[in-house]
PDB file of N, CA and C in Angstrom:
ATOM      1  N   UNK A   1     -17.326  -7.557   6.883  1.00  0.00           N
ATOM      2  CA  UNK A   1     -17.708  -7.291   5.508  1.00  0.00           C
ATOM      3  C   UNK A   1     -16.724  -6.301   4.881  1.00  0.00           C
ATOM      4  N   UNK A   2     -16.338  -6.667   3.881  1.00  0.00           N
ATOM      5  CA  UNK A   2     -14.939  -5.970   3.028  1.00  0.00           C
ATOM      6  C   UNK A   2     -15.878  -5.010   2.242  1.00  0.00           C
ATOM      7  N   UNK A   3     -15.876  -3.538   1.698  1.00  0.00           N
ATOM      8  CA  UNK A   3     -16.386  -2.948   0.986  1.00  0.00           C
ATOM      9  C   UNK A   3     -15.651  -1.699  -0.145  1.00  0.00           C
ATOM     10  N   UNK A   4     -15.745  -1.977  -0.991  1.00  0.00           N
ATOM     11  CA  UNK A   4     -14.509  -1.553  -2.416  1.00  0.00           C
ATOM     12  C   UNK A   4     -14.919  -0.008  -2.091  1.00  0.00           C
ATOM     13  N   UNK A   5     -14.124   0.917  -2.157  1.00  0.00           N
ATOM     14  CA  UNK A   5     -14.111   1.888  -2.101  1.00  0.00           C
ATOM     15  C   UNK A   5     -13.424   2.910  -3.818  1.00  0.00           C
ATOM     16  N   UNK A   6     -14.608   3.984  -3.822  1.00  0.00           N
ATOM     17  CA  UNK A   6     -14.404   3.928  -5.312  1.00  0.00           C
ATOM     18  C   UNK A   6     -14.011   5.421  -5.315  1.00  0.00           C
ATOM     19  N   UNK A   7     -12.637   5.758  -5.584  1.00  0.00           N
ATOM     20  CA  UNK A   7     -11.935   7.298  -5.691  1.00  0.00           C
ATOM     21  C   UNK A   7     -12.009   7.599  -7.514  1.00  0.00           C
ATOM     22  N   UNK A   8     -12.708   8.572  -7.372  1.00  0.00           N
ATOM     23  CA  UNK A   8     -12.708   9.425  -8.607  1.00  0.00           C
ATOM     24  C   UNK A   8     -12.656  10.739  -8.432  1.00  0.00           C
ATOM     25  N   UNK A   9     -12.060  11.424  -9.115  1.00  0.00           N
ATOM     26  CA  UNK A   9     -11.929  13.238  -9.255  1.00  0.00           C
ATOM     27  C   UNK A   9     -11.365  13.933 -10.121  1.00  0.00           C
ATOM     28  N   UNK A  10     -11.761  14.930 -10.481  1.00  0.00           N
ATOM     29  CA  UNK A  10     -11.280  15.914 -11.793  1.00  0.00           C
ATOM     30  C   UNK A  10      -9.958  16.735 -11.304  1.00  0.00           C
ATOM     31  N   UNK A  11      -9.529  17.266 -12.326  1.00  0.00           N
ATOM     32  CA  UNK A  11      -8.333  17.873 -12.852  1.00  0.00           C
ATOM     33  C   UNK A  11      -8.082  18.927 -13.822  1.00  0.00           C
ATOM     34  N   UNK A  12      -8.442  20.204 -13.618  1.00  0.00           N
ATOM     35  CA  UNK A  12      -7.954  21.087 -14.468  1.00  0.00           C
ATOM     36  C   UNK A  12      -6.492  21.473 -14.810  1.00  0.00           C
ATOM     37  N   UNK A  13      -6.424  21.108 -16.304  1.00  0.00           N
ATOM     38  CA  UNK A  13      -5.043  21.229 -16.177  1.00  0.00           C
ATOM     39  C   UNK A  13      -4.634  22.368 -17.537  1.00  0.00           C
ATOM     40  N   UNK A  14      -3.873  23.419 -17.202  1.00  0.00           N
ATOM     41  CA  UNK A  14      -3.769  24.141 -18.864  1.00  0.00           C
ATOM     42  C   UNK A  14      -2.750  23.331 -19.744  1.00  0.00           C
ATOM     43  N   UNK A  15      -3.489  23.253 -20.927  1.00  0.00           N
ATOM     44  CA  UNK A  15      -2.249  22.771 -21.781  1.00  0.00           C
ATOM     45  C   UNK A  15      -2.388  23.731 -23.025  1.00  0.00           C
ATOM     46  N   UNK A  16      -1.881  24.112 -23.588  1.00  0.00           N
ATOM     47  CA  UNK A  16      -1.270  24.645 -24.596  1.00  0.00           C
ATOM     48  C   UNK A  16      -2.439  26.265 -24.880  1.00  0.00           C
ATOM     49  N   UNK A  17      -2.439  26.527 -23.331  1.00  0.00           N
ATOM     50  CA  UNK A  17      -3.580  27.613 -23.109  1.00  0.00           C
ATOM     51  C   UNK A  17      -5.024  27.592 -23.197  1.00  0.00           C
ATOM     52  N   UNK A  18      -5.137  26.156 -22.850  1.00  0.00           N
ATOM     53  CA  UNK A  18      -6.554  25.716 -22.508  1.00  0.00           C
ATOM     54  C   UNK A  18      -6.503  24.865 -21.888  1.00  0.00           C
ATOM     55  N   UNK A  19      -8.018  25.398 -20.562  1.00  0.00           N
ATOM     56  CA  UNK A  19      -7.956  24.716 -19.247  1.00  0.00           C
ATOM     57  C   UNK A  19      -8.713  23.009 -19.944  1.00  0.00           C
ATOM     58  N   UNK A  20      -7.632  21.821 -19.886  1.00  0.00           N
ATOM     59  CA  UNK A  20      -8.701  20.919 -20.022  1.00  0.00           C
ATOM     60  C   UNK A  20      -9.140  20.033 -18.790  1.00  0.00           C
ATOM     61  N   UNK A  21      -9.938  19.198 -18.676  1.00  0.00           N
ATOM     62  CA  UNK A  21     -10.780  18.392 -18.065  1.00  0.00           C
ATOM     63  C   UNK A  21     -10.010  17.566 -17.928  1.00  0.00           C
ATOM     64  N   UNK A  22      -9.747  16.345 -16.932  1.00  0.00           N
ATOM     65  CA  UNK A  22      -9.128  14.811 -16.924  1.00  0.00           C
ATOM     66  C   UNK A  22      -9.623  14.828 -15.749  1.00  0.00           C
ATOM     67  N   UNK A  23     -10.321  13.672 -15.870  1.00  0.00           N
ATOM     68  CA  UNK A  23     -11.226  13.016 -14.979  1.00  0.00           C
ATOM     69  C   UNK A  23     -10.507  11.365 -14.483  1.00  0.00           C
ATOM     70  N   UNK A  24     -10.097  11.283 -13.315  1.00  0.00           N
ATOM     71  CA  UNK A  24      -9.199   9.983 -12.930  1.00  0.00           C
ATOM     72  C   UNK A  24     -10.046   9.227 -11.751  1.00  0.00           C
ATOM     73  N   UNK A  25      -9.794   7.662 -12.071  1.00  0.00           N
ATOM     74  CA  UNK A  25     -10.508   7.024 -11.520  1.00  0.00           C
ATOM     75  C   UNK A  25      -9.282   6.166 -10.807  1.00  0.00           C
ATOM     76  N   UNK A  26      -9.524   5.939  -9.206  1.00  0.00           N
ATOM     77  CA  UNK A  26      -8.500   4.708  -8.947  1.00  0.00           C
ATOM     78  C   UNK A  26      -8.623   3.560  -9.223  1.00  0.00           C
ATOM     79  N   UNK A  27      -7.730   2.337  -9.179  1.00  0.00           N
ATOM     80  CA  UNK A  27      -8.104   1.471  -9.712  1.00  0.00           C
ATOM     81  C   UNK A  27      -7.548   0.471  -8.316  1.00  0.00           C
ATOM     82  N   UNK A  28      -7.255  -0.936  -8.513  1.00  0.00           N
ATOM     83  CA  UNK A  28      -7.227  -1.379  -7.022  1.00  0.00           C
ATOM     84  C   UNK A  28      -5.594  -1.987  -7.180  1.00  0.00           C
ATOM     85  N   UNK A  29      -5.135  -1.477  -8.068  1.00  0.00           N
ATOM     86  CA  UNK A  29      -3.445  -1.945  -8.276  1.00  0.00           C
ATOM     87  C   UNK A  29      -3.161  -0.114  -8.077  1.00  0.00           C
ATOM     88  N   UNK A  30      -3.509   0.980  -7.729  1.00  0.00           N
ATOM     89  CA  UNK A  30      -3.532   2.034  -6.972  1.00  0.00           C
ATOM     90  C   UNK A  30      -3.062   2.970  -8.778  1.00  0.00           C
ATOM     91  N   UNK A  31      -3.505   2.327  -9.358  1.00  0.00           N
ATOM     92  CA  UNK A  31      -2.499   3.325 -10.912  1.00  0.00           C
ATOM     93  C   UNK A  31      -4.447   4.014 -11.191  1.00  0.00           C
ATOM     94  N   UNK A  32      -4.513   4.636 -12.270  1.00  0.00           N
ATOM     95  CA  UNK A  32      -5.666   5.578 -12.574  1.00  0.00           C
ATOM     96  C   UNK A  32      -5.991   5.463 -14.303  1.00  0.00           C
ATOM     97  N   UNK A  33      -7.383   5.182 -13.795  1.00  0.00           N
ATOM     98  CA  UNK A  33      -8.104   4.909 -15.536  1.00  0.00           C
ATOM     99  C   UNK A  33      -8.452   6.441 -15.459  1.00  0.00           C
ATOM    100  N   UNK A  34      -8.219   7.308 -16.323  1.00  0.00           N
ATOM    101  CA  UNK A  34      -7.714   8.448 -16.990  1.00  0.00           C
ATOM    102  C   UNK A  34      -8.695   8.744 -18.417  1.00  0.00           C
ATOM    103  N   UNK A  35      -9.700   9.392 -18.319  1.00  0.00           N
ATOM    104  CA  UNK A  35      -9.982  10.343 -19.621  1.00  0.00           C
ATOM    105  C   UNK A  35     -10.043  11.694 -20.043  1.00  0.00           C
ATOM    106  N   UNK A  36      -9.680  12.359 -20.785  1.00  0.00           N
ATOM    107  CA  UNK A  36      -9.975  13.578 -21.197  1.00  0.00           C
ATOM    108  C   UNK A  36     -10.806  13.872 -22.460  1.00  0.00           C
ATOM    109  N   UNK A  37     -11.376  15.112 -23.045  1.00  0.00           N
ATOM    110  CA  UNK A  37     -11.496  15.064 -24.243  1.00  0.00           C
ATOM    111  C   UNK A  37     -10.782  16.536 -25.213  1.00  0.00           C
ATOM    112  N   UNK A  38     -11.367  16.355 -26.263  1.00  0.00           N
ATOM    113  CA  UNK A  38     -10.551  17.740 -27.389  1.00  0.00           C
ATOM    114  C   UNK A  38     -11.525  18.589 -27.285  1.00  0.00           C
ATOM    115  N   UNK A  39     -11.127  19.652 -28.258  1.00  0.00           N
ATOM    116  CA  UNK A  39     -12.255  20.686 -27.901  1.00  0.00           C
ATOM    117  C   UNK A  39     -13.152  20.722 -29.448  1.00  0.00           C
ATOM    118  N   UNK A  40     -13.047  19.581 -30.234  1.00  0.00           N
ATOM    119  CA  UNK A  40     -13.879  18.234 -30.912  1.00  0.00           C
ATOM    120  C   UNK A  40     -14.714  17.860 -30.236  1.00  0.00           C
ATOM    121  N   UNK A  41     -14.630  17.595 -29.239  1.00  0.00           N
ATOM    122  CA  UNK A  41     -15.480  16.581 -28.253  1.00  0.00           C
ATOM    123  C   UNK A  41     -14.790  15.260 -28.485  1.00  0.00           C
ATOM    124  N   UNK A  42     -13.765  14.986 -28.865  1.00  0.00           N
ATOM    125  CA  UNK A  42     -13.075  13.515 -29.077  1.00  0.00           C
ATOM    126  C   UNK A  42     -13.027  12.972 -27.622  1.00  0.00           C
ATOM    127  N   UNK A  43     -13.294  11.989 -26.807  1.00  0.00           N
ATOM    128  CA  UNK A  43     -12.777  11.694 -25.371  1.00  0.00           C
ATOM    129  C   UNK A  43     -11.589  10.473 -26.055  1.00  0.00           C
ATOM    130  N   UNK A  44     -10.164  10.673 -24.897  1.00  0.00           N
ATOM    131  CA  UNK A  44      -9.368  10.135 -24.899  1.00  0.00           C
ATOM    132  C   UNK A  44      -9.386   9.616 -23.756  1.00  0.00           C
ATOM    133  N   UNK A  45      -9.280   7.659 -23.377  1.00  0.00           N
ATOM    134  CA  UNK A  45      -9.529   7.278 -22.234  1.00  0.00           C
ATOM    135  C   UNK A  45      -7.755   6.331 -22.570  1.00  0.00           C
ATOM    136  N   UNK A  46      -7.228   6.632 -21.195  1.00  0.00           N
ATOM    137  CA  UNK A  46      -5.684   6.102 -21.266  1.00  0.00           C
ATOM    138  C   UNK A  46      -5.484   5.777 -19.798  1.00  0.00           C
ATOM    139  N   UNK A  47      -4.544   5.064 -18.888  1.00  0.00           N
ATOM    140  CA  UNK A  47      -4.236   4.656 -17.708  1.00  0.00           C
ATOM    141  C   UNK A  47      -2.901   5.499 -17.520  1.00  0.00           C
ATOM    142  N   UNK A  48      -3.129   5.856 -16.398  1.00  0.00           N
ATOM    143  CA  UNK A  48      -1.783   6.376 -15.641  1.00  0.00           C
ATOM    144  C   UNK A  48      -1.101   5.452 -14.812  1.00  0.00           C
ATOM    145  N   UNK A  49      -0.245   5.109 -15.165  1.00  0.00           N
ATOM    146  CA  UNK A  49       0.646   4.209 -14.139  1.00  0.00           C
ATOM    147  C   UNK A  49       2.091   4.334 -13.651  1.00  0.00           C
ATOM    148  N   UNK A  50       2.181   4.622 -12.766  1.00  0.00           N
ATOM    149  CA  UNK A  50       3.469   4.998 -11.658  1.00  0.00           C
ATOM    150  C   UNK A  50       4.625   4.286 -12.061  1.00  0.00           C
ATOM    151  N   UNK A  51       5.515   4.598 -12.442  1.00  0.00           N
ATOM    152  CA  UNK A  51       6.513   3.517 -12.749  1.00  0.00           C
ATOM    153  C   UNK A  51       7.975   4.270 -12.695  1.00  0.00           C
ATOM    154  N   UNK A  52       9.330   3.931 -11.163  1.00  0.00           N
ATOM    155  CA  UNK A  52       9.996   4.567 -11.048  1.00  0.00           C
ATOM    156  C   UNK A  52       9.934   5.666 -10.459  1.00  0.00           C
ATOM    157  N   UNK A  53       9.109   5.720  -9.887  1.00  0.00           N
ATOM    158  CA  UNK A  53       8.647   7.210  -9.258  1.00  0.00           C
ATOM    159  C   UNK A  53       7.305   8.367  -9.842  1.00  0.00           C
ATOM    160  N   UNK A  54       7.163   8.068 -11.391  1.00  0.00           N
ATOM    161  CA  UNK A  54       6.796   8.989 -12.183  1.00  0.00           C
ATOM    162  C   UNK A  54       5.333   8.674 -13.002  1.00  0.00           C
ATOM    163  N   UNK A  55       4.400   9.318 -12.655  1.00  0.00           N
ATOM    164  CA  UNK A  55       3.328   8.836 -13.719  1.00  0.00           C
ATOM    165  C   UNK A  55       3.226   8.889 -15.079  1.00  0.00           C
ATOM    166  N   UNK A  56       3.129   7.635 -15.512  1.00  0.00           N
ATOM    167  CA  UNK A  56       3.359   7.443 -17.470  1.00  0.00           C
ATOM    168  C   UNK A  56       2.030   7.293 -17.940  1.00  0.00           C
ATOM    169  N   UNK A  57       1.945   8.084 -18.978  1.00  0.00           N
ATOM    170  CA  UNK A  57       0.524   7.507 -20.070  1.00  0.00           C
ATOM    171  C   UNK A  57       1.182   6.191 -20.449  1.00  0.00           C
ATOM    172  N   UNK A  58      -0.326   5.574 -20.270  1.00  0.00           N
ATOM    173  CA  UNK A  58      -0.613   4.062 -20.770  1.00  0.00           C
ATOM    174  C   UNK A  58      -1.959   4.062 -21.842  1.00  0.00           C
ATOM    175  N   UNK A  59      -1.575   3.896 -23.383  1.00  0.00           N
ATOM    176  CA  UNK A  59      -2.603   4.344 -23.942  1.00  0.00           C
ATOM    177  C   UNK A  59      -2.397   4.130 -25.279  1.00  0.00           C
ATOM    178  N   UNK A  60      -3.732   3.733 -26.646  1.00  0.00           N
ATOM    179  CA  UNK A  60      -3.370   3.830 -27.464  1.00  0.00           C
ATOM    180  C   UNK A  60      -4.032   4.818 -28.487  1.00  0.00           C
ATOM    181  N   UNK A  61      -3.644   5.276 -29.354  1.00  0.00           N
ATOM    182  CA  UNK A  61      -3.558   6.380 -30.670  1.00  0.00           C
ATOM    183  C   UNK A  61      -4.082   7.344 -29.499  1.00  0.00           C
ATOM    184  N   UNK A  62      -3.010   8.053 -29.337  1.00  0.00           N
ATOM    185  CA  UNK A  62      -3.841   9.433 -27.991  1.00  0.00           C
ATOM    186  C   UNK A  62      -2.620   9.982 -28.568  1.00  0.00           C
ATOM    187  N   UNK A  63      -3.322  11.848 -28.796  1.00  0.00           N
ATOM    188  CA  UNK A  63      -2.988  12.422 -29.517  1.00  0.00           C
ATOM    189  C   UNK A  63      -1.436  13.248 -28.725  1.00  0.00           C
ATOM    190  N   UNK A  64      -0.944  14.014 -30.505  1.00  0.00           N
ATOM    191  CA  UNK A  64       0.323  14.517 -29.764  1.00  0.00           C
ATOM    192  C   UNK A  64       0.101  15.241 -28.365  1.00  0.00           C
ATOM    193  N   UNK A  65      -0.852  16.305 -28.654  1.00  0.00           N
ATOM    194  CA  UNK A  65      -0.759  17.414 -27.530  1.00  0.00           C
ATOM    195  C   UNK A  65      -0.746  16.569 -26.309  1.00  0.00           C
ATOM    196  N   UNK A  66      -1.623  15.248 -26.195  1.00  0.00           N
ATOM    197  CA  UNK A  66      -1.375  14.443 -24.747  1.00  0.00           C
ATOM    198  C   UNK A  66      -0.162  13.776 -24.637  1.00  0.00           C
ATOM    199  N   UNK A  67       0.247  13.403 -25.236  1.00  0.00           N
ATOM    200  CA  UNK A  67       1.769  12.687 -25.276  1.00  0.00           C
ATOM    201  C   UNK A  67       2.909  13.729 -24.631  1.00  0.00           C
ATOM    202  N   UNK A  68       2.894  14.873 -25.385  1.00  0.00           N
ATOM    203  CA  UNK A  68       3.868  16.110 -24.963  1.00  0.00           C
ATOM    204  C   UNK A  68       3.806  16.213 -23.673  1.00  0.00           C
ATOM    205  N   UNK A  69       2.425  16.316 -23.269  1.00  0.00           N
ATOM    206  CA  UNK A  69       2.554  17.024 -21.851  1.00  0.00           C
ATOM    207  C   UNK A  69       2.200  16.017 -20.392  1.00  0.00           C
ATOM    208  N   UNK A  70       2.770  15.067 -21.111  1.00  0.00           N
ATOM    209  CA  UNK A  70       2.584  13.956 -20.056  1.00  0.00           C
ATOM    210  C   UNK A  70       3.460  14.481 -18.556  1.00  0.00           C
ATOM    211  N   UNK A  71       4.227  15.046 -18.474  1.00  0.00           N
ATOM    212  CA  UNK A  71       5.278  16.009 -17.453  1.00  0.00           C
ATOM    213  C   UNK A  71       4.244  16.817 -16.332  1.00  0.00           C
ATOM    214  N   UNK A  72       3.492  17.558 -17.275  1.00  0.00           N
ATOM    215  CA  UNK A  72       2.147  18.160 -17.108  1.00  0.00           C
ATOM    216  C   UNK A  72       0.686  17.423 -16.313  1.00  0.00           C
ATOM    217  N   UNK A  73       0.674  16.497 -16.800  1.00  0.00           N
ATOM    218  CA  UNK A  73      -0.218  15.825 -16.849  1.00  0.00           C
ATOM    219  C   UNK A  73      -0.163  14.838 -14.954  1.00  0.00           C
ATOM    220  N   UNK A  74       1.083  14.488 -15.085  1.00  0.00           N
ATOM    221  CA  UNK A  74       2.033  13.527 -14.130  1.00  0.00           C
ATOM    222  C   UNK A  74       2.336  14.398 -12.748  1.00  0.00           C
ATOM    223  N   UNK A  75       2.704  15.752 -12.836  1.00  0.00           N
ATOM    224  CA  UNK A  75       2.714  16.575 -11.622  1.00  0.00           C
ATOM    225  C   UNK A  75       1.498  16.802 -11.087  1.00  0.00           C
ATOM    226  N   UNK A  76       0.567  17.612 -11.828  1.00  0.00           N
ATOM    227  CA  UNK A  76      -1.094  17.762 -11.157  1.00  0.00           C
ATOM    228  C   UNK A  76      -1.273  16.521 -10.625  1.00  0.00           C
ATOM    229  N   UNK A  77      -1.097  15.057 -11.127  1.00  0.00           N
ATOM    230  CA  UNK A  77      -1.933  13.951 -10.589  1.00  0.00           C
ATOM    231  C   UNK A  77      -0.581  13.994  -9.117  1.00  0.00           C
ATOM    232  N   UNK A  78       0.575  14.005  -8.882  1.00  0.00           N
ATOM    233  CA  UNK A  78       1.369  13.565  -7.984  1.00  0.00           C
ATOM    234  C   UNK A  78       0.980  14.695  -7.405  1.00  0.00           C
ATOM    235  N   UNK A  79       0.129  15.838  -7.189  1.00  0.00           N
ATOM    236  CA  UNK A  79      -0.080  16.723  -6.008  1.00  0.00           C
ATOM    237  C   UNK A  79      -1.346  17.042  -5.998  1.00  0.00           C
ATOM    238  N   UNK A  80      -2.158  16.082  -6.428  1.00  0.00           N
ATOM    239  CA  UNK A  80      -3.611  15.880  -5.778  1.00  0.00           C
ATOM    240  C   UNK A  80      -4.346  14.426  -5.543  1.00  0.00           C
ATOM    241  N   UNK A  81      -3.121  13.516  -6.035  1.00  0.00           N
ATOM    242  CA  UNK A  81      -3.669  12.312  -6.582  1.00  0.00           C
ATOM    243  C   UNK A  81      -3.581  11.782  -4.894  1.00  0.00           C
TER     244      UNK A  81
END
């Protein structure tokens, strides 16, 4: 019997001097369904996907501050992911 195994876990990460939330889910092509939110309460849900070595936002209308710190965003996940 084959049984799906389901990896999810949080991420504090500072960005622009606030600790935010990103909550990552694996997926079974091994890349990560990815949400955060603003301090709005807006949630931004985007995919992380490995490409070349490097994790890229995959995502649409997601705001500057997430775009910038995708660098940010891409190291925390490559040293806990």
């Amino acid at each position: 019997m084959i049984t799906a195994t389901n990896i999810a876990f949080t991420l504090l990460i500072k960005i622009k001097g606030r600790q935010r939330e990103f909550n990552f889910r694996k997926r079974s092509d091994a890349n990560y369904d990815t949400d955060t939110n603003d301090e709005l309460g807006n949630r931004y849900i985007f995919r992380m996907e490995k490409a070349e070595g490097t994790w890229k936002i995959n995502g649409r209308a997601l705001p500057e501050w997430l775009l910038e710190n995708e660098a940010l965003i891409s190291e925390a996940l490559e040293k806990n992911g």
